[in-house]
N, C-alpha and C. Protein backbone atom coordinates (compact mmCIF):
# COMPACT_ATOMS: atom_id res chain seq x y z
N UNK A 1 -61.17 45.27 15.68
CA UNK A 1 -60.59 44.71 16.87
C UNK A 1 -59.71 43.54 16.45
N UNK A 2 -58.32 43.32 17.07
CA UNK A 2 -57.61 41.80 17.22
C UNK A 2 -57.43 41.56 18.04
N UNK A 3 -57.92 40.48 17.78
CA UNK A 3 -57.70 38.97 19.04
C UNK A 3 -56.12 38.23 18.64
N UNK A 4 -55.55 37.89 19.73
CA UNK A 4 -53.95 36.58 19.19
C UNK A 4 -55.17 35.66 20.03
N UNK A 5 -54.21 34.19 19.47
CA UNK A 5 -54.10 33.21 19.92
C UNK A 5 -53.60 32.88 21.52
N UNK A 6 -54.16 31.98 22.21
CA UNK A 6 -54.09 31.99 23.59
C UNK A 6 -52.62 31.07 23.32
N UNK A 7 -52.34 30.29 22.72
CA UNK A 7 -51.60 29.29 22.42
C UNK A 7 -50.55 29.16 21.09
N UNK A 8 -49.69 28.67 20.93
CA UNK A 8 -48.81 28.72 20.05
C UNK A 8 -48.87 28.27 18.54
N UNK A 9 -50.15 27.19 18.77
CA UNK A 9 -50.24 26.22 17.93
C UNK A 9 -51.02 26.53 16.84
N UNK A 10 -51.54 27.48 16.68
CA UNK A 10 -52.62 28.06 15.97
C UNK A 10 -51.75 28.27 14.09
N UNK A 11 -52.45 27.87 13.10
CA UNK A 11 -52.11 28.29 12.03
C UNK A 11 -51.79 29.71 11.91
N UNK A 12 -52.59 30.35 12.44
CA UNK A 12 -52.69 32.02 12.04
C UNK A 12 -52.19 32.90 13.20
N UNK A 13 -52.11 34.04 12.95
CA UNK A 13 -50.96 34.84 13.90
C UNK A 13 -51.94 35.57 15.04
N UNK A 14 -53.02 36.11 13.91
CA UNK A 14 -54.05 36.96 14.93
C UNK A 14 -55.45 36.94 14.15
N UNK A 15 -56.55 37.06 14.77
CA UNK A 15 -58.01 37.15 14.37
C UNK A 15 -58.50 38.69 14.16
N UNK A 16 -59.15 39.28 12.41
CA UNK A 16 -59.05 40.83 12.67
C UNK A 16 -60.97 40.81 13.04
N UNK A 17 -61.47 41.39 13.47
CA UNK A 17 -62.75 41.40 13.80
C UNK A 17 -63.31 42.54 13.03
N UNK A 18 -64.25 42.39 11.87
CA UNK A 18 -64.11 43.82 10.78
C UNK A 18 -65.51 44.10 11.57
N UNK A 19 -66.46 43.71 12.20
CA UNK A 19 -67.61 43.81 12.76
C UNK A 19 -68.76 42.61 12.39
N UNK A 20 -68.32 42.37 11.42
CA UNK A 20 -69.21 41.31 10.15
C UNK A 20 -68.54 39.77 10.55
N UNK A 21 -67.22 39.76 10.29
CA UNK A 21 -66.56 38.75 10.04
C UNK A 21 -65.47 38.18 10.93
N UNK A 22 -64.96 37.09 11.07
CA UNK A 22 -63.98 37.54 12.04
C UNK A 22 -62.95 36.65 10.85
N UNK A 23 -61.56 37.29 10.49
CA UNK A 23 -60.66 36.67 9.43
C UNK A 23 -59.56 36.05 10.59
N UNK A 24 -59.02 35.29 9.64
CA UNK A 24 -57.71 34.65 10.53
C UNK A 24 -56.73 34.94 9.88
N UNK A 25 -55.72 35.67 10.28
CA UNK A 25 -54.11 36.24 9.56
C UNK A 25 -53.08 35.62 9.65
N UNK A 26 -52.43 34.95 8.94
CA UNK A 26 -51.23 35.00 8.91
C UNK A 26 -49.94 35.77 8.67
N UNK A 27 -49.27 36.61 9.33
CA UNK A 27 -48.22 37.34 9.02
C UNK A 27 -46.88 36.88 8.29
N UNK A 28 -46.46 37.40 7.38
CA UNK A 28 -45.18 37.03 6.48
C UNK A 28 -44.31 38.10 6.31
N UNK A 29 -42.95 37.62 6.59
CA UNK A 29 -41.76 38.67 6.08
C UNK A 29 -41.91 38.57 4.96
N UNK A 30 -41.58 39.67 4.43
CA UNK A 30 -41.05 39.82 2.41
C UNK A 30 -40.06 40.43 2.23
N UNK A 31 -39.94 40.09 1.18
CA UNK A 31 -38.08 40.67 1.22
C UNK A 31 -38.30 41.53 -0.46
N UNK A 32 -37.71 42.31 -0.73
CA UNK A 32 -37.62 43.19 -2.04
C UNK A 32 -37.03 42.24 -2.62
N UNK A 33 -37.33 42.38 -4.36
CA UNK A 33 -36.22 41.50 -5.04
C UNK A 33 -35.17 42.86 -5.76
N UNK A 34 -34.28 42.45 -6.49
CA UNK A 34 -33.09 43.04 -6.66
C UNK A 34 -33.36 44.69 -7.28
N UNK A 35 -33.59 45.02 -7.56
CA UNK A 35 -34.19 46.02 -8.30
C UNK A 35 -35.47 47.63 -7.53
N UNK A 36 -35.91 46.57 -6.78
CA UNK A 36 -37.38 46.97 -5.67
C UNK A 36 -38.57 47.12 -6.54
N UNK A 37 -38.52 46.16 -7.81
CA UNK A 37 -39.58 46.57 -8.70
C UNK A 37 -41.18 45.55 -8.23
N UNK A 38 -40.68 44.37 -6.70
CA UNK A 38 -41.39 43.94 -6.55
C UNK A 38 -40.90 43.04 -5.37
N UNK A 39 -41.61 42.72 -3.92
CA UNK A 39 -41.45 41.81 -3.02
C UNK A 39 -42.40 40.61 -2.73
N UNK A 40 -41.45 39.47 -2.22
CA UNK A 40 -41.87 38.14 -2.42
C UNK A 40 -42.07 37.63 -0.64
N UNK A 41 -43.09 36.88 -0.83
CA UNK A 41 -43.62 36.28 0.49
C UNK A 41 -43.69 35.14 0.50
N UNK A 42 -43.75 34.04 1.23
CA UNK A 42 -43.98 32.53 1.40
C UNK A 42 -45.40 32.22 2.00
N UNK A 43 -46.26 31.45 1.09
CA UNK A 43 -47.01 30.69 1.52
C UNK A 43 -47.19 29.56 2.40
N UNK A 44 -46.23 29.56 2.78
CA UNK A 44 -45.97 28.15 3.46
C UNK A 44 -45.57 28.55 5.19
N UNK A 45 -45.49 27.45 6.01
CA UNK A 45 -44.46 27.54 7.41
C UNK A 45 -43.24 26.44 6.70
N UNK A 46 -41.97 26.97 7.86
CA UNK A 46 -41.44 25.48 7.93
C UNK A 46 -41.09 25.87 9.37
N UNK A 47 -40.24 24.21 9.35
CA UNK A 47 -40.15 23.49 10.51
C UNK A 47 -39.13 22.84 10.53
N UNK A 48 -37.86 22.79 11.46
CA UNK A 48 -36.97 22.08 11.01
C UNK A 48 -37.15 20.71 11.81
N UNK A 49 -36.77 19.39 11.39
CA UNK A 49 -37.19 18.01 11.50
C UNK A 49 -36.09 17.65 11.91
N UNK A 50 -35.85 16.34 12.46
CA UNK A 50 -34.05 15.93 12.72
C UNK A 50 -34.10 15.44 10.95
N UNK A 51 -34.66 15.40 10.53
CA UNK A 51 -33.93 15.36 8.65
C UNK A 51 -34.18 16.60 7.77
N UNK A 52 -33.96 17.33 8.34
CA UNK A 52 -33.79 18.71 7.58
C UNK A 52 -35.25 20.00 8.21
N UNK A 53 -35.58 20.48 6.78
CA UNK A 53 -36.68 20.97 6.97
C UNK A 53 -38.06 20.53 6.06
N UNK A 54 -39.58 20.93 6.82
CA UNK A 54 -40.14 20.18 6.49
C UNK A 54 -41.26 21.66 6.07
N UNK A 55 -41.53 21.77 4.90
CA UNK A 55 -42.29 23.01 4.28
C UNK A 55 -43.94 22.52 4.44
N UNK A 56 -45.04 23.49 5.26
CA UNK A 56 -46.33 23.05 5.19
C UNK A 56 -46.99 23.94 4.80
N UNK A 57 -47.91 23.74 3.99
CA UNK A 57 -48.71 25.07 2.90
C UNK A 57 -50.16 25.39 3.74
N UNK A 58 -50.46 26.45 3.88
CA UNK A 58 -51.23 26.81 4.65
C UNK A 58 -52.66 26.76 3.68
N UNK A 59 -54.12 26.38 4.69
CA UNK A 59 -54.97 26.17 3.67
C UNK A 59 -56.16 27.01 3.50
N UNK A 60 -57.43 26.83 3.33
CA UNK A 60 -58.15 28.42 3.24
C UNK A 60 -59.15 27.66 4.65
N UNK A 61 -58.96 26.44 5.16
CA UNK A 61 -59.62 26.19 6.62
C UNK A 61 -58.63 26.33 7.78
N UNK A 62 -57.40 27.12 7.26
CA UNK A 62 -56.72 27.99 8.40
C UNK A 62 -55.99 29.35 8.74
N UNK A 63 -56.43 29.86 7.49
CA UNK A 63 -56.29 31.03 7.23
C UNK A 63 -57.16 31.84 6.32
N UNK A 64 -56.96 32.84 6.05
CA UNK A 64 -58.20 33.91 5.68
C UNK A 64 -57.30 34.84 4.26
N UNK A 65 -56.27 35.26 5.12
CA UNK A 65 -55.44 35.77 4.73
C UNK A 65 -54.36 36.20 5.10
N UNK A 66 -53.05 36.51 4.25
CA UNK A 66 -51.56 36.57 4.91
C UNK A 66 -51.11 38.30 4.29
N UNK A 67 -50.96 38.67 5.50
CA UNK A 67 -50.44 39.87 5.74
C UNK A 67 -48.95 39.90 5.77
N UNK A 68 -48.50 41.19 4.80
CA UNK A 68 -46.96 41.52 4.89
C UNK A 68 -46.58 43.12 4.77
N UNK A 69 -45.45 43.56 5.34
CA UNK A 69 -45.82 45.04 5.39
C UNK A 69 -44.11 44.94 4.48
N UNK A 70 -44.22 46.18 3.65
CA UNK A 70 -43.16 46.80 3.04
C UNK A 70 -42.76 48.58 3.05
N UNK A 71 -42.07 49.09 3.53
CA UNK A 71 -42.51 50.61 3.80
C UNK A 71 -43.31 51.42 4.20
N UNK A 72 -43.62 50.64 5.57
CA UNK A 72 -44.73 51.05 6.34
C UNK A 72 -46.49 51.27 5.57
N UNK A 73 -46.41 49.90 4.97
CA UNK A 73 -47.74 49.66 4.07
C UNK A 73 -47.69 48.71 4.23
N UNK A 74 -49.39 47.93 4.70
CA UNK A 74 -49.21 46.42 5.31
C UNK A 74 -50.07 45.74 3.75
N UNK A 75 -50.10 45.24 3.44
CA UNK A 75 -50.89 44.21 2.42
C UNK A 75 -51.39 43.17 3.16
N UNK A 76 -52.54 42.76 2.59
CA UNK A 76 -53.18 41.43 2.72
C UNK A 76 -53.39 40.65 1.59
N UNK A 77 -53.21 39.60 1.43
CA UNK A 77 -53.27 38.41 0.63
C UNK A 77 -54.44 37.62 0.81
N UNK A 78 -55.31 37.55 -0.32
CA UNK A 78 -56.55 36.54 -0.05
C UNK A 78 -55.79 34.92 0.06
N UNK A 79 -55.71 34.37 1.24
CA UNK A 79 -55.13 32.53 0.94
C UNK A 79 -56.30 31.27 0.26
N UNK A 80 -57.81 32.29 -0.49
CA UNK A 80 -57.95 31.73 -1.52
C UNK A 80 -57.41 31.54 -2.76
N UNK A 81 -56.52 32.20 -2.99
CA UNK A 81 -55.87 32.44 -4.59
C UNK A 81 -54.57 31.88 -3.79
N UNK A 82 -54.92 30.54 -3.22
CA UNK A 82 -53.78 29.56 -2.62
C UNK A 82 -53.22 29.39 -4.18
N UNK A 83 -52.51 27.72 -3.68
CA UNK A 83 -51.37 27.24 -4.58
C UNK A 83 -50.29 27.79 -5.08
N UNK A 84 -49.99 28.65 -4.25
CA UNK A 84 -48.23 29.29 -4.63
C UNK A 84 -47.59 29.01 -3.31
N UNK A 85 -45.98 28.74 -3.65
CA UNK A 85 -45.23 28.74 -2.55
C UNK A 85 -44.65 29.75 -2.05
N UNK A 86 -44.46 30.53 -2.93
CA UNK A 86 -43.70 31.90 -3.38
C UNK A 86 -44.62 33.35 -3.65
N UNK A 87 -45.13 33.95 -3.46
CA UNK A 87 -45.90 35.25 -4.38
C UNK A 87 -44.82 36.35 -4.62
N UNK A 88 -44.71 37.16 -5.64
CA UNK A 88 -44.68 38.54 -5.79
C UNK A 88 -45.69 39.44 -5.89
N UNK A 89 -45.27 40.40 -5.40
CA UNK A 89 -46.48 41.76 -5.54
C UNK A 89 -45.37 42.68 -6.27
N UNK A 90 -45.85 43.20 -7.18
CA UNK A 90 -44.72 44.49 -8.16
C UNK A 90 -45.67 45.30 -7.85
N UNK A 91 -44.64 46.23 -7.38
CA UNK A 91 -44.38 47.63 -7.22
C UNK A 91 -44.39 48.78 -8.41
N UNK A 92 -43.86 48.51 -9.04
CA UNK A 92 -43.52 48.96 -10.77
C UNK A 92 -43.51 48.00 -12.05
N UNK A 93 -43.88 48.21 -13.16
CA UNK A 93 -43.63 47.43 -13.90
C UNK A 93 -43.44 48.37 -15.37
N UNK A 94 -42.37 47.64 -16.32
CA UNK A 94 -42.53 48.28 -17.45
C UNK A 94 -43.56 48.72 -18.20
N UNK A 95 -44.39 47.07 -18.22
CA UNK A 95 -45.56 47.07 -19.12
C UNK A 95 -46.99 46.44 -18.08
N UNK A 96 -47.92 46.79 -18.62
CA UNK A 96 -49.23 46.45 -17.90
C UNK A 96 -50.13 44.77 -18.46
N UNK A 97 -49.38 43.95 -17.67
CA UNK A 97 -49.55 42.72 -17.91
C UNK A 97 -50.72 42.05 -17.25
N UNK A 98 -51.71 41.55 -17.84
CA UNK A 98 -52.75 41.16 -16.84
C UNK A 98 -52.62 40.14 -15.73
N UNK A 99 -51.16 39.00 -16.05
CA UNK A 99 -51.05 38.21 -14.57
C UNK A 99 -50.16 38.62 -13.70
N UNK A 100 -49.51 40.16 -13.97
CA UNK A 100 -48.79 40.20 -12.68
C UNK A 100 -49.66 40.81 -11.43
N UNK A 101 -49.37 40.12 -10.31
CA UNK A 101 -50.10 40.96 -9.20
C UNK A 101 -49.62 42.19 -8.82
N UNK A 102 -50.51 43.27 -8.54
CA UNK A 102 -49.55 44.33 -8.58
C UNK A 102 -49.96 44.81 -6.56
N UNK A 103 -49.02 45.20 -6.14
CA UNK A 103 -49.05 44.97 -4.87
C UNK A 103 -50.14 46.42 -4.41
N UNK A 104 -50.62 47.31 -5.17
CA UNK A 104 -51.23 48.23 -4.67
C UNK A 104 -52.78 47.57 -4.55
N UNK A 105 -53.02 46.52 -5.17
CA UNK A 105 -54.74 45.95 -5.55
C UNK A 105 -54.73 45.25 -3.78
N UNK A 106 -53.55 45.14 -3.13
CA UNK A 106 -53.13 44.48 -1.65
C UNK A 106 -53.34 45.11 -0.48
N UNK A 107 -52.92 46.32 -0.98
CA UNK A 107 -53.01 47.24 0.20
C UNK A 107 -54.14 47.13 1.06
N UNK A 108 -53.50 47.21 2.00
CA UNK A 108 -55.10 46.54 3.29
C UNK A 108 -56.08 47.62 3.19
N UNK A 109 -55.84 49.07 2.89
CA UNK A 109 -57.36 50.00 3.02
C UNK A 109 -58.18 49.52 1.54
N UNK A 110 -57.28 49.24 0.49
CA UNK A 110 -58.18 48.61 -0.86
C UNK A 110 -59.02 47.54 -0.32
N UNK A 111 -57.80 46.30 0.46
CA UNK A 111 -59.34 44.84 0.49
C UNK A 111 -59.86 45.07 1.62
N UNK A 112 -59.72 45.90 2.66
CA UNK A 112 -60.32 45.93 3.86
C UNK A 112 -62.05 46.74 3.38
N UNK A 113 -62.21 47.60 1.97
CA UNK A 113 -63.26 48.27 1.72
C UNK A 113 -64.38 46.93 1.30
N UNK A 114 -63.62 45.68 1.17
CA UNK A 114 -64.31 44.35 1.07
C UNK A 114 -64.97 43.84 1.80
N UNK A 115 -64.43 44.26 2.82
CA UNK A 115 -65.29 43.30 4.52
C UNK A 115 -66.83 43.89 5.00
């Protein structure tokens, strides 16, 4: 089941209810990078200020995790493995590197078998 927010103000976009747990989501556009060997998401909101814009990093006491869909495949992001502003998820890779994230370990039916 999802619940939204009654109100605007909420860190997170929507609440997923797995039966157990209830997570808090944040949704993110991603954009492919040049190639499509891998797409990038933002950890962060912004906000524009009368002095520009003002970037706020989302924390694990307001989110759960950040959801992004690429070709009709949604991913979820644990926002414990915080401290990035930026993520990639690859799609393909030449070689099998142990720190790249690879966006299939994302796929929501993989971490949803978690809940």
């Amino acid at each position: 089941m999802i619940s939204k927010p009654l109100f605007d103000n909420a860190r997170y976009d929507f609440i997923l209810d797995t039966g157990e747990k209830l997570l808090r989501i944040q949704v993110k556009t991603s954009a492919w990078n040049e190639d499509h060997s891998a797409f990038t998401f933002n950890g962060y909101s912004q906000h524009s200020t009368g002095n520009g814009n003002k970037r706020m990093k989302y924390t694990t006491k307001e989110v759960d995790y950040f959801m992004t869909e690429k070709d009709g495949i949604f991913y979820l992001y644990p926002a414990e493995e915080q401290g990035f502003i930026t993520r990639s998820l690859r799609v393909t890779s030449k070689q099998n590197q142990a720190h790249i994230k690879y966006a299939k370990d994302y796929e929501f039916e993989e971490v949803s078998k978690n809940f």
